[in-house]
C-alpha atoms as a PDB file:
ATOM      1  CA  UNK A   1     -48.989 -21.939  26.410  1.00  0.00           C
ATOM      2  CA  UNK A   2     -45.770 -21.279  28.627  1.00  0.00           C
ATOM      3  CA  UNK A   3     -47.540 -18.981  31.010  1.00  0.00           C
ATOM      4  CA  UNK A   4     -49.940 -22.289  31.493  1.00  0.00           C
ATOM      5  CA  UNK A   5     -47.580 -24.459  32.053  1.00  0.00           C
ATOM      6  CA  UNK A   6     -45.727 -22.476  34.457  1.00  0.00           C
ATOM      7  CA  UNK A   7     -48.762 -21.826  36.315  1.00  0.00           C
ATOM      8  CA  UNK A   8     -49.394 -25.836  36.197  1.00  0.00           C
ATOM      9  CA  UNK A   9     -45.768 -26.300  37.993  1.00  0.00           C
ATOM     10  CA  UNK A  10     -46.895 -23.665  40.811  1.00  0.00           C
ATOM     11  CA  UNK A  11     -49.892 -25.365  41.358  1.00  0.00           C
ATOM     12  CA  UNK A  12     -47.936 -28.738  41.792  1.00  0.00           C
ATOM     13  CA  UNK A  13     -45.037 -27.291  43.921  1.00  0.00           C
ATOM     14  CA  UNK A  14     -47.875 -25.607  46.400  1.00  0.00           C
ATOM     15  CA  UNK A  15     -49.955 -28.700  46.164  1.00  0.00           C
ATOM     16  CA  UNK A  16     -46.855 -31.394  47.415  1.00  0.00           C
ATOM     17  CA  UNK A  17     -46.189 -28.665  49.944  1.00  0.00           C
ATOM     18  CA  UNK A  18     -43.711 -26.719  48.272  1.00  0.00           C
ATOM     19  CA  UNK A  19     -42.737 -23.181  48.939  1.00  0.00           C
ATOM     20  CA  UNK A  20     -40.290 -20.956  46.561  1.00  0.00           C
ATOM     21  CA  UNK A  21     -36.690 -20.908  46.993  1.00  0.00           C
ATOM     22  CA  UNK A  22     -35.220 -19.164  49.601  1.00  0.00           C
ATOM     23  CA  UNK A  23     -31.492 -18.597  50.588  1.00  0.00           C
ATOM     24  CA  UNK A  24     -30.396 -18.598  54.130  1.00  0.00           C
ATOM     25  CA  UNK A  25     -27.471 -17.227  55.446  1.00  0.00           C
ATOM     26  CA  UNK A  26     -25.386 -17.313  58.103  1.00  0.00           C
ATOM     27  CA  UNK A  27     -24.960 -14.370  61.273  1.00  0.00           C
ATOM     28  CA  UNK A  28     -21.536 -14.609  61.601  1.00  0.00           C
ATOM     29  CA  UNK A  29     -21.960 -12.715  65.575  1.00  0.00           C
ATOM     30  CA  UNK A  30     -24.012 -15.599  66.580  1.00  0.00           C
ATOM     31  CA  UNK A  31     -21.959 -18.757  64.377  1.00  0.00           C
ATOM     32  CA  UNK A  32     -19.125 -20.412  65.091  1.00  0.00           C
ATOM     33  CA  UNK A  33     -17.203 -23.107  63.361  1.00  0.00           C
ATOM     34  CA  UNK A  34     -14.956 -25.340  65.676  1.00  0.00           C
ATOM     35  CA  UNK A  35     -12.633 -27.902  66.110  1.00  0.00           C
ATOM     36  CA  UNK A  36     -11.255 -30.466  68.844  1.00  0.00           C
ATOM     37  CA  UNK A  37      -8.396 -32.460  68.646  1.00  0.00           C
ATOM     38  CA  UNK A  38      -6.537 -34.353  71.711  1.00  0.00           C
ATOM     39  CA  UNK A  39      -3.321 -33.466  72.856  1.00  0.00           C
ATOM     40  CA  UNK A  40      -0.332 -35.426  73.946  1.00  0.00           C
ATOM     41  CA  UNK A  41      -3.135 -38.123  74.510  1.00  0.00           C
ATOM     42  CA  UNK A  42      -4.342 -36.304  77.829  1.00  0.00           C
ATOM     43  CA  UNK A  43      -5.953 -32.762  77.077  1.00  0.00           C
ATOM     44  CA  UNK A  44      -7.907 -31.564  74.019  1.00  0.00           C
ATOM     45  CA  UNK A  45      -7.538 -28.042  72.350  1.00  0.00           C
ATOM     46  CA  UNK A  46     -10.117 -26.556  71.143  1.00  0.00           C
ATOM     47  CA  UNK A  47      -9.869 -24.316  67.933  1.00  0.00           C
ATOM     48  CA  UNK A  48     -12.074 -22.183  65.338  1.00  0.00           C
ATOM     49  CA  UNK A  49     -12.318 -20.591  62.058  1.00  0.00           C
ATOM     50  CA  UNK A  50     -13.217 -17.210  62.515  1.00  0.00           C
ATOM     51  CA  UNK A  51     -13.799 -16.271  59.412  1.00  0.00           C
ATOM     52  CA  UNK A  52     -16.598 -18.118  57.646  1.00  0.00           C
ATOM     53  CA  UNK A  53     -19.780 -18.113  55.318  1.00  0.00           C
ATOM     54  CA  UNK A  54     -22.735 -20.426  55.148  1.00  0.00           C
ATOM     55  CA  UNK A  55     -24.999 -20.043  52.220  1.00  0.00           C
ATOM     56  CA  UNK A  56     -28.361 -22.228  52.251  1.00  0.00           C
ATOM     57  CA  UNK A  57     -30.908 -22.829  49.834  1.00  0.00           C
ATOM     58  CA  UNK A  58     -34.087 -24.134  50.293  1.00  0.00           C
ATOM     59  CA  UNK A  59     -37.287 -24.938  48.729  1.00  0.00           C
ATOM     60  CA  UNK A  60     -38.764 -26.974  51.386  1.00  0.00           C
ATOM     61  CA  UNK A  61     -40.318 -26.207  54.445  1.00  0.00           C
ATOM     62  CA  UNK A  62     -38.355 -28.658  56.288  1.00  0.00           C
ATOM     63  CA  UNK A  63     -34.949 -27.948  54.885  1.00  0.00           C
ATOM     64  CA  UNK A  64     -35.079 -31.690  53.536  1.00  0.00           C
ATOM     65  CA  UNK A  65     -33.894 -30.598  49.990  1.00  0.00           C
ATOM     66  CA  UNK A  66     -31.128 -28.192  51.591  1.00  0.00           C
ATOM     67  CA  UNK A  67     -27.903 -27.565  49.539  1.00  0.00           C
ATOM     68  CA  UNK A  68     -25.433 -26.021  51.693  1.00  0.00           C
ATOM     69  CA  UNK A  69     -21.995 -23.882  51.100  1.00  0.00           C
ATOM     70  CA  UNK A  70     -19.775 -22.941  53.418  1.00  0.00           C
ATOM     71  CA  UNK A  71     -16.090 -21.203  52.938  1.00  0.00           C
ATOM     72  CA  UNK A  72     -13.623 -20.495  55.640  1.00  0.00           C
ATOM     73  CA  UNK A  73     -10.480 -18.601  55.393  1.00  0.00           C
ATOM     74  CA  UNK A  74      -7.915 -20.466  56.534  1.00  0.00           C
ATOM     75  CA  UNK A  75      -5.770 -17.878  57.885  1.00  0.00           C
ATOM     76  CA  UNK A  76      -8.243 -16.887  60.298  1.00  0.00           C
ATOM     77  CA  UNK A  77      -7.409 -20.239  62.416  1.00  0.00           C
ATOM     78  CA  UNK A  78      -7.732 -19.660  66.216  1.00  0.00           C
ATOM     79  CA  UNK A  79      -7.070 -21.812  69.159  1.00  0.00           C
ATOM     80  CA  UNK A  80      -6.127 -18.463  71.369  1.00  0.00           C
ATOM     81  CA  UNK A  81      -2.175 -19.126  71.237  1.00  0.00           C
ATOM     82  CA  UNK A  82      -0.516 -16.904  68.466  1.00  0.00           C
ATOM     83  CA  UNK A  83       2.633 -19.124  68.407  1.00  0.00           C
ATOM     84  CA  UNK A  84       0.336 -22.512  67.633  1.00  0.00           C
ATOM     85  CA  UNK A  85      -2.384 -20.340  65.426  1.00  0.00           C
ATOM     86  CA  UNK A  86       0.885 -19.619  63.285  1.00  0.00           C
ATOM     87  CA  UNK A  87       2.629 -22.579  63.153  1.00  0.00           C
ATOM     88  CA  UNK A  88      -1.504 -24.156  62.234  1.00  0.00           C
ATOM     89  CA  UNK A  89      -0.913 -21.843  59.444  1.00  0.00           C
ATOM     90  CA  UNK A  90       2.696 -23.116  58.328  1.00  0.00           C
ATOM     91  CA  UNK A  91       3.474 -26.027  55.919  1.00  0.00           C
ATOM     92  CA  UNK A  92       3.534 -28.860  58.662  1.00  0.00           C
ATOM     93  CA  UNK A  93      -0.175 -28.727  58.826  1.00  0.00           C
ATOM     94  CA  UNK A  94      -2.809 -26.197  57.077  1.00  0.00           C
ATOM     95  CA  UNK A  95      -0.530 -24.415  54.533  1.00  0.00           C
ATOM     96  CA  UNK A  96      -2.533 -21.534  54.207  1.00  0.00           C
ATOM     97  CA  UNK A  97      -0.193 -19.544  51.298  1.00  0.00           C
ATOM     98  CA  UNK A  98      -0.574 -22.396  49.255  1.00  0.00           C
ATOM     99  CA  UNK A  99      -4.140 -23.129  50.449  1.00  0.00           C
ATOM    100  CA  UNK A 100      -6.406 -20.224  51.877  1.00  0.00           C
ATOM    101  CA  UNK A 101      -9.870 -21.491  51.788  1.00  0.00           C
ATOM    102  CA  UNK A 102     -11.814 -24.965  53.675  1.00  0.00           C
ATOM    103  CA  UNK A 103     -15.074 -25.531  51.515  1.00  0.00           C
ATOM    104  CA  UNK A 104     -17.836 -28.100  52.303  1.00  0.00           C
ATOM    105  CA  UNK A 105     -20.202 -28.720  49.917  1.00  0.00           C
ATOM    106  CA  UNK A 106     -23.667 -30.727  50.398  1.00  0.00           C
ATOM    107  CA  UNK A 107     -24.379 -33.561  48.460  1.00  0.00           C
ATOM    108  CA  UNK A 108     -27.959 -34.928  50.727  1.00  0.00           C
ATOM    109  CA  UNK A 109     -29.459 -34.335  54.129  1.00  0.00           C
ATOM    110  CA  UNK A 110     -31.292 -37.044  55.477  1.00  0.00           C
ATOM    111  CA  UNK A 111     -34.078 -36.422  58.342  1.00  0.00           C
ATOM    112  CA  UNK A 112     -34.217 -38.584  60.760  1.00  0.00           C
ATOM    113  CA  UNK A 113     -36.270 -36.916  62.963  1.00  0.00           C
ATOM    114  CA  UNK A 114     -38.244 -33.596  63.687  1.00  0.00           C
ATOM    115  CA  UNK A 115     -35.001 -32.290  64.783  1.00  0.00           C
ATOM    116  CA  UNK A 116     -32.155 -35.035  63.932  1.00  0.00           C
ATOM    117  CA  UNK A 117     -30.454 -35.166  60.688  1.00  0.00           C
ATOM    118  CA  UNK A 118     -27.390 -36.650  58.516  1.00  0.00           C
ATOM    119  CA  UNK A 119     -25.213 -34.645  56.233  1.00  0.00           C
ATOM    120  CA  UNK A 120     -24.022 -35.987  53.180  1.00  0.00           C
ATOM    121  CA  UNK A 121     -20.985 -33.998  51.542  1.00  0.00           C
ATOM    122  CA  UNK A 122     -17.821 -33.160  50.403  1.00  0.00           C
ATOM    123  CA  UNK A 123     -14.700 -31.650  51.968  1.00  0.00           C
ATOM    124  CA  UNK A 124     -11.759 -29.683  50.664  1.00  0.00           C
ATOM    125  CA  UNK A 125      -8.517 -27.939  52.138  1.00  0.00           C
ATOM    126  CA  UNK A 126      -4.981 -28.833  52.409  1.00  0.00           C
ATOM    127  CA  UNK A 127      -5.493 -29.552  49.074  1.00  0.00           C
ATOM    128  CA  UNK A 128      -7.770 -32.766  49.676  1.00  0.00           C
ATOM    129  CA  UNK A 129     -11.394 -33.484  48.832  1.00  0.00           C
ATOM    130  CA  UNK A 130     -12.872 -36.233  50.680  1.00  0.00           C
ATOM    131  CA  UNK A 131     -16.506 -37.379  51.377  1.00  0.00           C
ATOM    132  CA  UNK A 132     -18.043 -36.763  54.840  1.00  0.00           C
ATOM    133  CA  UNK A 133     -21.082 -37.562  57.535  1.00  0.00           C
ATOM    134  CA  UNK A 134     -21.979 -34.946  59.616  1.00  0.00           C
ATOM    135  CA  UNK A 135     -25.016 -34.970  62.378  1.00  0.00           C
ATOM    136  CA  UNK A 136     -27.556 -32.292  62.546  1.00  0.00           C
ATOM    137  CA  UNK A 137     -29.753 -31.025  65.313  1.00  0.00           C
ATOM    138  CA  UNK A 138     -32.229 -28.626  64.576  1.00  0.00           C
ATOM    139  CA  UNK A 139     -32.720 -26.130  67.536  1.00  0.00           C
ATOM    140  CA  UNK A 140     -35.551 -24.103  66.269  1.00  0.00           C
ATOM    141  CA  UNK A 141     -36.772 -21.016  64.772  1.00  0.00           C
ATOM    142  CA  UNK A 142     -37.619 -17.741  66.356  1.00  0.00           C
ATOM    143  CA  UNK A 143     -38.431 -14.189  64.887  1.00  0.00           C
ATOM    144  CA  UNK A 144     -35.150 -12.608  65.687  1.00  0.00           C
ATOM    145  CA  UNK A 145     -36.621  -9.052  67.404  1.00  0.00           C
ATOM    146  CA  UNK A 146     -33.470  -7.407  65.983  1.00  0.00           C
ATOM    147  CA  UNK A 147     -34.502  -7.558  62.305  1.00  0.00           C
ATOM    148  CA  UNK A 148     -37.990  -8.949  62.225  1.00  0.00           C
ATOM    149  CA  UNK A 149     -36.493 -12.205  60.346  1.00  0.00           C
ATOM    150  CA  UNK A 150     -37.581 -15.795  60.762  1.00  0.00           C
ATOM    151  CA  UNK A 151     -34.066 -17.227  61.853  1.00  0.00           C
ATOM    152  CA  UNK A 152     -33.590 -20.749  62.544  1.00  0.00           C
ATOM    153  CA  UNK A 153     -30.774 -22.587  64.689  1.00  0.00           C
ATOM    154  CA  UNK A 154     -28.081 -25.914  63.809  1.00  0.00           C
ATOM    155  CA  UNK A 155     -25.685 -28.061  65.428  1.00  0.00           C
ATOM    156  CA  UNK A 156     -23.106 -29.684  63.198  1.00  0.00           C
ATOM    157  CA  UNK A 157     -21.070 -32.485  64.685  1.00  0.00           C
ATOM    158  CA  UNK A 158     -18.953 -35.058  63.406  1.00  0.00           C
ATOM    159  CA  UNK A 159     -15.539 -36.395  63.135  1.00  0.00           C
ATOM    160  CA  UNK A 160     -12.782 -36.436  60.995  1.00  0.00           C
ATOM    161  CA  UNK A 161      -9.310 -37.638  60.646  1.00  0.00           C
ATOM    162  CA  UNK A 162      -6.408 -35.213  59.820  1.00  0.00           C
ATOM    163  CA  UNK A 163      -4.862 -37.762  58.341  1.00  0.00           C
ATOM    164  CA  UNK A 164      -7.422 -38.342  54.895  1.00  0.00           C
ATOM    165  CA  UNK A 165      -6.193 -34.709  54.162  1.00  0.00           C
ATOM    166  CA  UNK A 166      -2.124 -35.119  55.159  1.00  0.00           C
ATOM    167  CA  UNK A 167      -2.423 -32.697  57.426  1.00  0.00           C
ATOM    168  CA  UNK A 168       0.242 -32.566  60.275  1.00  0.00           C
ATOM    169  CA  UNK A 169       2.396 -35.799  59.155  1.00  0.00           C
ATOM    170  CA  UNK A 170       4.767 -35.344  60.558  1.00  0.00           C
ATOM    171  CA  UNK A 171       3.537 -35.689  64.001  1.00  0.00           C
ATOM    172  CA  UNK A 172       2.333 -38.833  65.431  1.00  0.00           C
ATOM    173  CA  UNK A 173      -0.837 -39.333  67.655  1.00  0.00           C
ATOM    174  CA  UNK A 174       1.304 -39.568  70.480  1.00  0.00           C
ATOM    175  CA  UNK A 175       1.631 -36.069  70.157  1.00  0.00           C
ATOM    176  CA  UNK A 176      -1.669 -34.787  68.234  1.00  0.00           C
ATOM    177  CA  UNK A 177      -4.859 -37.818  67.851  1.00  0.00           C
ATOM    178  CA  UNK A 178      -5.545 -38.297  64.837  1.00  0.00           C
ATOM    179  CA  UNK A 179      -9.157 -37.548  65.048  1.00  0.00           C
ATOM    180  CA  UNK A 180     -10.753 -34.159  64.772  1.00  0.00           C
ATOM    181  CA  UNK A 181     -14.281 -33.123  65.890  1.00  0.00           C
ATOM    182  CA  UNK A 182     -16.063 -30.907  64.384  1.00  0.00           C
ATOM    183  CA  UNK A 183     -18.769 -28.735  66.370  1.00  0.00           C
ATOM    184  CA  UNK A 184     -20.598 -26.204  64.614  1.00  0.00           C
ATOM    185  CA  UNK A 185     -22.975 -23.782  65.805  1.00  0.00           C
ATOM    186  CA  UNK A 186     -24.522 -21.526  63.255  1.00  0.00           C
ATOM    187  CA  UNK A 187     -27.851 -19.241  62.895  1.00  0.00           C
ATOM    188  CA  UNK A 188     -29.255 -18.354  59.928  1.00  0.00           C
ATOM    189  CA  UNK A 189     -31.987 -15.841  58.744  1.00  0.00           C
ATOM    190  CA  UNK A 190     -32.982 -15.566  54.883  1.00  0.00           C
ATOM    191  CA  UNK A 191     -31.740 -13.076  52.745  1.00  0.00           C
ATOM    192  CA  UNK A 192     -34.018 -12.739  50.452  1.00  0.00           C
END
């Protein structure tokens, strides 16, 4: 009787165009997870987390049903100036002692296209969780010719404001905006 009704779910899954589960994630050579944030009002810095993961899954073909993971370490904050990368890492803004890791989880991606998308999901570091909207482009998929996998291409955009996670208080906008994009570029290939 169980080995019928698990055959009955396959059937149902392949029929509604369902394939099995598969976990994507990402090449950290050929990601990158970035930041911009406005300066003094007239310049913008741009800044990354160098160390990060992506996990995917998926049972969809059209990564409609994707939950998605990602963890950066903190401490690996880069914006190519030592002195600033450090002082990112100090109390006045990221506390990384006291808080070492940026999660995002997903909560819903909505298509809105072939290749457009909105991502639904929550936020955490300085010791914060908020809710946030992200866009999504899909760029494609290719067989990478390095290792023979299907690998498939993302940009993540959207905005933020430092200020829904008390980061850098004590410095007005004058000085730092307020706002912070977020641009992500990330590959993926499955690994299983």
């Amino acid at each position: 009787m169980k080995k019928l009704l698990l055959v009955s779910a396959l059937t149902m899954y392949s029929l509604l165009g369902y394939s099995q589960i598969t976990t994507w994630t990402n090449d950290p050579a050929h990601s990158r997870l970035g930041f911009v944030v406005k300066h003094l009002t007239i310049s913008e810095i741009e800044g990354r987390f160098s160390e990060f993961n992506v996990t995917v899954t998926t049972l969809k073909p059209d990564y409609s049903d994707a939950n998605i993971d990602l963890k950066a370490n903190v401490k690996s904050i880069n914006t190519d100036v030592e002195m600033r990368d450090n002082h990112l890492r100090s109390a006045d803004f990221f506390d990384a002692e006291k808080y070492p890791s940026l999660t995002f989880k997903s909560t819903a991606l909505v298509k809105k296209s072939k290749t457009k998308a909105k991502l639904y999901g929550e936020l955490s570091f300085h010791g914060v969780t908020k809710p946030v909207v992200l866009d999504v482009t899909f760029f494609g998929s290719v067989v990478n010719p390095m290792n023979n996998k299907k690998t498939v291409g993302f940009q993540i955009n959207g905005v933020i404001k430092r200020s829904d996670f008390n980061l850098g208080g004590k410095f007005p906008e004058s000085i730092i905006e307020n706002n912070i994009r977020i641009i992500a570029n990330v590959e993926f290939s499955p690994s299983n």
